[in-house]
C-alpha atoms as a PDB file:
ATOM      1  CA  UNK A   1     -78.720 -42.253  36.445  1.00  0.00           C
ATOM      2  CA  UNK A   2     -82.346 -42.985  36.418  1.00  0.00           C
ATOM      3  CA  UNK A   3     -84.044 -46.250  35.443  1.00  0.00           C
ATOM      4  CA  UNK A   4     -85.165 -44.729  32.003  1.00  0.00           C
ATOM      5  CA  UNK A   5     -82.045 -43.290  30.993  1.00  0.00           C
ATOM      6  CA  UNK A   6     -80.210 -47.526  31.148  1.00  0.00           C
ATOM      7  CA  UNK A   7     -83.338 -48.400  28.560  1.00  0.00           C
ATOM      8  CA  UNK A   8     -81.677 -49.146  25.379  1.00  0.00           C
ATOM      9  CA  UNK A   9     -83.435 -47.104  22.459  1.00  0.00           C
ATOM     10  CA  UNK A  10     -83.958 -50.080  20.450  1.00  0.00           C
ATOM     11  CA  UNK A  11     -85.629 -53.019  21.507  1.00  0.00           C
ATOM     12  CA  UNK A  12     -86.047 -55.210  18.140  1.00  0.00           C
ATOM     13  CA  UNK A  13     -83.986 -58.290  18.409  1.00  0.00           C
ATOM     14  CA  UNK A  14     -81.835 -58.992  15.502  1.00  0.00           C
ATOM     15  CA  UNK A  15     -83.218 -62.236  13.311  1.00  0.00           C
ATOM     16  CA  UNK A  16     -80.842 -64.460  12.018  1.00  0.00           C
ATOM     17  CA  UNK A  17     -83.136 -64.927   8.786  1.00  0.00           C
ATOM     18  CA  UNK A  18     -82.625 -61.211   7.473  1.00  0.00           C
ATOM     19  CA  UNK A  19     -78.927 -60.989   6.003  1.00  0.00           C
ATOM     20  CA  UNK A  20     -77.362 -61.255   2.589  1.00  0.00           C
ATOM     21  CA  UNK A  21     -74.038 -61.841   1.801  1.00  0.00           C
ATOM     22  CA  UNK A  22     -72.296 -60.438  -1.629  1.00  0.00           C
ATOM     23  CA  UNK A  23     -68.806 -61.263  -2.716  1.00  0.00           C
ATOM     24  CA  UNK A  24     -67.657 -59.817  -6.288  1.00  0.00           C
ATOM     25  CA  UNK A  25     -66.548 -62.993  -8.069  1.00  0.00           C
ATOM     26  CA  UNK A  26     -68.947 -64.780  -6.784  1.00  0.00           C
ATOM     27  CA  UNK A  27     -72.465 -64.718  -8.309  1.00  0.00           C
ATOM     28  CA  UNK A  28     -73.804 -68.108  -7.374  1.00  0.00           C
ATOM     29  CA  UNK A  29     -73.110 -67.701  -3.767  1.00  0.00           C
ATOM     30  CA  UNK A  30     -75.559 -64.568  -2.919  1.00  0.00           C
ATOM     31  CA  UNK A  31     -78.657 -65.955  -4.159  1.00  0.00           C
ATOM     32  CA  UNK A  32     -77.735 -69.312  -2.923  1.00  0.00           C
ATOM     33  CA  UNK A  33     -76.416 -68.644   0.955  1.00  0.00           C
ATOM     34  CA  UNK A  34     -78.066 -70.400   3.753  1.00  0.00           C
ATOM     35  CA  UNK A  35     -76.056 -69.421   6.563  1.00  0.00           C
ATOM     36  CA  UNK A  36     -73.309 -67.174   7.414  1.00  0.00           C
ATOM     37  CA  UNK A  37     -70.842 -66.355  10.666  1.00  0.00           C
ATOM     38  CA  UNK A  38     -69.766 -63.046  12.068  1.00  0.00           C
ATOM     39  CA  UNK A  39     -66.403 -63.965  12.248  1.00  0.00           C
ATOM     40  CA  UNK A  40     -65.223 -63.344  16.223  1.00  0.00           C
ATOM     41  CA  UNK A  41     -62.015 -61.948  16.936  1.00  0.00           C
ATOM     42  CA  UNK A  42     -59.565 -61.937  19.627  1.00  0.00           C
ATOM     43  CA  UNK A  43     -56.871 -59.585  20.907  1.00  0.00           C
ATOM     44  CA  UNK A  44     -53.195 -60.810  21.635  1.00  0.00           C
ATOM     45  CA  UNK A  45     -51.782 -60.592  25.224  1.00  0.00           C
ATOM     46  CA  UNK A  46     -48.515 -59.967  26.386  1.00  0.00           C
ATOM     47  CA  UNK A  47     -47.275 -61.321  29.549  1.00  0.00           C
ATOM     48  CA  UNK A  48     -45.966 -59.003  32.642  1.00  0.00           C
ATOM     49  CA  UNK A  49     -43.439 -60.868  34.994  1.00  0.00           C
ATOM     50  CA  UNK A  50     -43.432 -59.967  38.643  1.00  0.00           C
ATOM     51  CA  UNK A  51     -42.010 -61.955  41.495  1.00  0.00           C
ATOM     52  CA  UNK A  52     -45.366 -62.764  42.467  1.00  0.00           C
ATOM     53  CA  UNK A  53     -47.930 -63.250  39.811  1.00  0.00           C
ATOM     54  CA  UNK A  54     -47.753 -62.802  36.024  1.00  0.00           C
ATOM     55  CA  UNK A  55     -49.790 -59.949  34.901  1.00  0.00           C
ATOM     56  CA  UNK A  56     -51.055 -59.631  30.958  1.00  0.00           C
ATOM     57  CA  UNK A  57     -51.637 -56.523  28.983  1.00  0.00           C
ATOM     58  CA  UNK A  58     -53.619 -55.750  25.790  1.00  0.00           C
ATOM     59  CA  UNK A  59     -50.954 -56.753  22.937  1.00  0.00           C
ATOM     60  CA  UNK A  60     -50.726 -55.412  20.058  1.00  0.00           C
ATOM     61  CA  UNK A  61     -52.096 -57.955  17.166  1.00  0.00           C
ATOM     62  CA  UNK A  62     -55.653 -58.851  16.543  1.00  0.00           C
ATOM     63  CA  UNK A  63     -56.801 -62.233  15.361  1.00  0.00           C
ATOM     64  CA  UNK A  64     -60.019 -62.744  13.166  1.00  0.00           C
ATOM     65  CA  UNK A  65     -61.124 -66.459  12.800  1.00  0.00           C
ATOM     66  CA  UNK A  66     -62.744 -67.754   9.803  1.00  0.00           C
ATOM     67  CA  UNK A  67     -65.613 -66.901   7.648  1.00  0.00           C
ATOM     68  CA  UNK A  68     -67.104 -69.805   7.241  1.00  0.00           C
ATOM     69  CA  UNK A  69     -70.519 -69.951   4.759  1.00  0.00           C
ATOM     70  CA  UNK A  70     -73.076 -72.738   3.865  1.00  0.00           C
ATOM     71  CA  UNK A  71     -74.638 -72.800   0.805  1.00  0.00           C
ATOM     72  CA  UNK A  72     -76.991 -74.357  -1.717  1.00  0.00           C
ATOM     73  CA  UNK A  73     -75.591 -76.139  -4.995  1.00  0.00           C
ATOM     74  CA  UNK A  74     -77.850 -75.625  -8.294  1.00  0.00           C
ATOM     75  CA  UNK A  75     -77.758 -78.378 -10.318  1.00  0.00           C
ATOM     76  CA  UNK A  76     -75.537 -77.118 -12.856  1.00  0.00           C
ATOM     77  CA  UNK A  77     -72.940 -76.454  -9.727  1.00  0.00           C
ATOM     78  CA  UNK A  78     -71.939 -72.416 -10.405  1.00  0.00           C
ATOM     79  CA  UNK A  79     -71.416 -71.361  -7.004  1.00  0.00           C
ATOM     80  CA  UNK A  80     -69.416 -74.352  -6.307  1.00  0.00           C
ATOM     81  CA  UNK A  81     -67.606 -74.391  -9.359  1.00  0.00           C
ATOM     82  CA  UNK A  82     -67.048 -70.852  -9.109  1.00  0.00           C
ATOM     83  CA  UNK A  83     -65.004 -71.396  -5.874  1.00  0.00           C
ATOM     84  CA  UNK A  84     -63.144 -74.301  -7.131  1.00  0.00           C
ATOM     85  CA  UNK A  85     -62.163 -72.161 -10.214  1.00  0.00           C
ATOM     86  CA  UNK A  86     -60.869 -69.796  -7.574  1.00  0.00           C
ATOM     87  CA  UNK A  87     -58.856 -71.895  -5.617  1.00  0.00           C
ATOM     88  CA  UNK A  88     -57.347 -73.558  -8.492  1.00  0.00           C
ATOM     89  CA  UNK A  89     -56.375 -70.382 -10.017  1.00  0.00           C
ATOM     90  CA  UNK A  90     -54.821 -69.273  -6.460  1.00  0.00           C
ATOM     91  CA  UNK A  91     -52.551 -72.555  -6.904  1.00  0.00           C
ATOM     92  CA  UNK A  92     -51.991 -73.381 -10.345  1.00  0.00           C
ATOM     93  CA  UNK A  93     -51.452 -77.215 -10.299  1.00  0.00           C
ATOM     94  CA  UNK A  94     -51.270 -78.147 -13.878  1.00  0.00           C
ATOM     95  CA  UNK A  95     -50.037 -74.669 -15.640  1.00  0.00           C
ATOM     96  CA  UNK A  96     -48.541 -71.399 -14.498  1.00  0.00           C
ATOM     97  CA  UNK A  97     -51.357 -70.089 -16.859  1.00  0.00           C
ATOM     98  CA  UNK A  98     -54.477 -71.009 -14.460  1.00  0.00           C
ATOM     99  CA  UNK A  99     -53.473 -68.089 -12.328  1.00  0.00           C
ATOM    100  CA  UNK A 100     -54.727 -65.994 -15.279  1.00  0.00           C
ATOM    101  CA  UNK A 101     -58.072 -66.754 -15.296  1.00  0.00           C
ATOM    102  CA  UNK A 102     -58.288 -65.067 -11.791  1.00  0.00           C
ATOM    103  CA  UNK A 103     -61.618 -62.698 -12.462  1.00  0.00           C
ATOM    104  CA  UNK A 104     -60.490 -59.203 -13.584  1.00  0.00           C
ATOM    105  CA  UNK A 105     -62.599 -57.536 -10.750  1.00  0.00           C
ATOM    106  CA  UNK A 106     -64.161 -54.312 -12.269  1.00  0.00           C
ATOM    107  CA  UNK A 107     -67.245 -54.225  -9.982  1.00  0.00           C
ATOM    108  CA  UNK A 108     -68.418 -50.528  -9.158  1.00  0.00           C
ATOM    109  CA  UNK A 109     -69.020 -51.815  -5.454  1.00  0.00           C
ATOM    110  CA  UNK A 110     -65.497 -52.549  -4.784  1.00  0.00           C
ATOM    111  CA  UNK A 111     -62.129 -51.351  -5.335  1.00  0.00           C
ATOM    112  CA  UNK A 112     -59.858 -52.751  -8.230  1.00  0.00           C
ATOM    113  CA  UNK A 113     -57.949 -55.521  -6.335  1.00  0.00           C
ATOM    114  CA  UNK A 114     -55.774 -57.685  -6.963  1.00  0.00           C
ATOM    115  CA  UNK A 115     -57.340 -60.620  -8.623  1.00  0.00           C
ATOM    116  CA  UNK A 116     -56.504 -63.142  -5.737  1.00  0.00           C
ATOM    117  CA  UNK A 117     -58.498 -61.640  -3.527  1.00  0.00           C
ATOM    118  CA  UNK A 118     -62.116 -60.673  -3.407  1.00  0.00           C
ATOM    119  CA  UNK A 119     -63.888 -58.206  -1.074  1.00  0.00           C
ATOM    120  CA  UNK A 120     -67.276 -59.408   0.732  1.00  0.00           C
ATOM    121  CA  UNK A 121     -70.264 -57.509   1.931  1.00  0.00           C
ATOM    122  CA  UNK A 122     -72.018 -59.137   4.504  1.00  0.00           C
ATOM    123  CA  UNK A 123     -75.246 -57.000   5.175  1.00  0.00           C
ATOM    124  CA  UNK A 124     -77.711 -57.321   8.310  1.00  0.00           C
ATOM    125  CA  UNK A 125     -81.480 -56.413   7.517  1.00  0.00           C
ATOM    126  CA  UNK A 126     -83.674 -54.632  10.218  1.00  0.00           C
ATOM    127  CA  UNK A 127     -86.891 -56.277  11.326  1.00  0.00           C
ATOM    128  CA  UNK A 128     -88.578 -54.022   8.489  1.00  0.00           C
ATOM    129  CA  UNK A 129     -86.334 -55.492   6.343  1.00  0.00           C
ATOM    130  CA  UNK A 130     -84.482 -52.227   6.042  1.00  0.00           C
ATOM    131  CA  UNK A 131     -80.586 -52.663   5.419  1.00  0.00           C
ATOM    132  CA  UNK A 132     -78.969 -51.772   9.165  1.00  0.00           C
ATOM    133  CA  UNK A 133     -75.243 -52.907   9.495  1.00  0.00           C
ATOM    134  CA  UNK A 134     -72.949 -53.875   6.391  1.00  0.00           C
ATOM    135  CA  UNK A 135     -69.597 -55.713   7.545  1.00  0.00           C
ATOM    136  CA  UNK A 136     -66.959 -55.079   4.950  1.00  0.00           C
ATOM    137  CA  UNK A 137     -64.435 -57.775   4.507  1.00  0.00           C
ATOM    138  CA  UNK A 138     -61.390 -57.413   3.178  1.00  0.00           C
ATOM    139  CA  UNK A 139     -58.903 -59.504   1.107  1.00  0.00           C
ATOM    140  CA  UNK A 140     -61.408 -62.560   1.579  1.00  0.00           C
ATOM    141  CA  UNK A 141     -59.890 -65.661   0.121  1.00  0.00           C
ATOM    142  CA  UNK A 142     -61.157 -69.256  -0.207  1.00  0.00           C
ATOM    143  CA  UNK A 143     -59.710 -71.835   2.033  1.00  0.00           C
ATOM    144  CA  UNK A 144     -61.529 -74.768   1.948  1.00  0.00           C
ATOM    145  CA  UNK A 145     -64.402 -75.837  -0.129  1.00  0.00           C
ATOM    146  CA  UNK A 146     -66.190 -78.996   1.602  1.00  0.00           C
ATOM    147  CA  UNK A 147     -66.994 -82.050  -0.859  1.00  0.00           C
ATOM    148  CA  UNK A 148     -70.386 -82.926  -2.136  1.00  0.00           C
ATOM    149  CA  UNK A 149     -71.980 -85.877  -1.329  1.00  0.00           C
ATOM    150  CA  UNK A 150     -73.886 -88.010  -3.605  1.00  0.00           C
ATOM    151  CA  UNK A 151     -76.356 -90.908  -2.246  1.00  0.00           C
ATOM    152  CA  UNK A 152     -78.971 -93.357  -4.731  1.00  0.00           C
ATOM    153  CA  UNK A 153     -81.046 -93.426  -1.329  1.00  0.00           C
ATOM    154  CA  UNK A 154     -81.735 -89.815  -0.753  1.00  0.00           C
ATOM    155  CA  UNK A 155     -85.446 -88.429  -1.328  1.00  0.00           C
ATOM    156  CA  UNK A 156     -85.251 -85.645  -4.460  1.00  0.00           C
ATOM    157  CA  UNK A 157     -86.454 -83.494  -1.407  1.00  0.00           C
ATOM    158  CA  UNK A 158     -82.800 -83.921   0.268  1.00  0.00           C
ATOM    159  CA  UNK A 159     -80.958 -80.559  -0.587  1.00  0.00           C
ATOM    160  CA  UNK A 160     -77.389 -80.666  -1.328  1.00  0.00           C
ATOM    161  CA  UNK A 161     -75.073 -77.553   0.726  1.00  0.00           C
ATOM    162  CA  UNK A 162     -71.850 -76.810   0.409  1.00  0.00           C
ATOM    163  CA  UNK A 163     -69.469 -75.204   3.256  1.00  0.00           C
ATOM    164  CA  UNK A 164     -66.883 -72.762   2.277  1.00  0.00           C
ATOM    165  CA  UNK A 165     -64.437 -71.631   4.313  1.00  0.00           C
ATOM    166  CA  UNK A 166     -62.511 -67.730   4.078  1.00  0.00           C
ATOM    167  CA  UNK A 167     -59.182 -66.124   5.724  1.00  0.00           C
ATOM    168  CA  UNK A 168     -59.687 -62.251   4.889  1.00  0.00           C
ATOM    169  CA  UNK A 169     -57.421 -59.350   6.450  1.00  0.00           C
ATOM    170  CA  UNK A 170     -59.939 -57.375   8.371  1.00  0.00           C
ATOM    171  CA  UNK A 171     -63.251 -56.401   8.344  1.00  0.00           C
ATOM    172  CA  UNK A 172     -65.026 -52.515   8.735  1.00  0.00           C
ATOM    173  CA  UNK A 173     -68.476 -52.193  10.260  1.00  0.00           C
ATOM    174  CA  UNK A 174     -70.744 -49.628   8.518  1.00  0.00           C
ATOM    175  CA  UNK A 175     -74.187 -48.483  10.003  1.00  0.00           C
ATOM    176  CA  UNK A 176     -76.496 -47.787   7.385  1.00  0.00           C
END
């Protein structure tokens, strides 16, 4: 193996500015996302007894954490009332008809679903600003939704966020 064949083929870096995030009940949260993770993962072990030492092997779940999501409120509050809306829905504390008003999702993008859950497209822009990787979450679900914060001594340049966090069941990496 030569020196030129180890060069990778691509030398951009990948910017953490060019992404955009779609879920399909939730309008107000594309336009309006600051800042998304790439949920890691990790791989169960199962331990090997020997007289000696324990040994592990590869087991045989796999554990995603969170997706976890910042984002700007508009002053009438969509995006966050959108994911309250959700949530309540998902738990119906004053009337067993909240869960109802779960969005019928009927978007072309994703698969009918059932109404609890929401799919999530997390795409990752080139340096060109060419689409390059789409992530594909599945099942995504809201968690928490963090509490806003209202001061009299804040500047009108102070910019209110939001944090959201998601469980989902897996996610499927595309190249595009």
């Amino acid at each position: 193996m030569t020196a030129l064949t180890r060069n990778p083929t691509n030398v951009d870096l990948l910017q953490s500015t060019k992404f955009r995030l779609v879920f399909n009940n939730l309008p107000g949260i594309t336009y309006f996302c600051q800042n998304i993770n790439l949920p890691g993962l990790s791989l169960t072990e199962v331990p090997r007894y020997t007289p000696f030492i324990d040994l592990y092997v590869p087991g045989e779940k796999l554990v995603y954490d969170t997706l976890n999501i910042t984002f700007l409120v508009d002053e009438d509050l969509r995006g966050w009332e959108q994911l309250h809306d959700w949530m309540r829905a998902l738990t119906f504390p004053t009337d067993f008809n909240e869960y109802a008003k779960l969005p019928k999702i009927t978007n072309k993008e994703f698969p009918k679903q059932q109404p609890q859950y929401s799919d999530a497209l997390f795409t990752l822009y080139s340096n060109k600003n060419n689409p390059n990787v789409r992530f594909m979450f599945k099942d995504v679900f809201p968690t928490t939704l963090s509490p806003i914060l209202f001061n009299a001594s804040d500047t009108a340049d102070n910019i209110i966020t939001a944090d959201a966090t998601f469980r989902f069941s897996y996610y499927n990496i595309e190249r595009i």
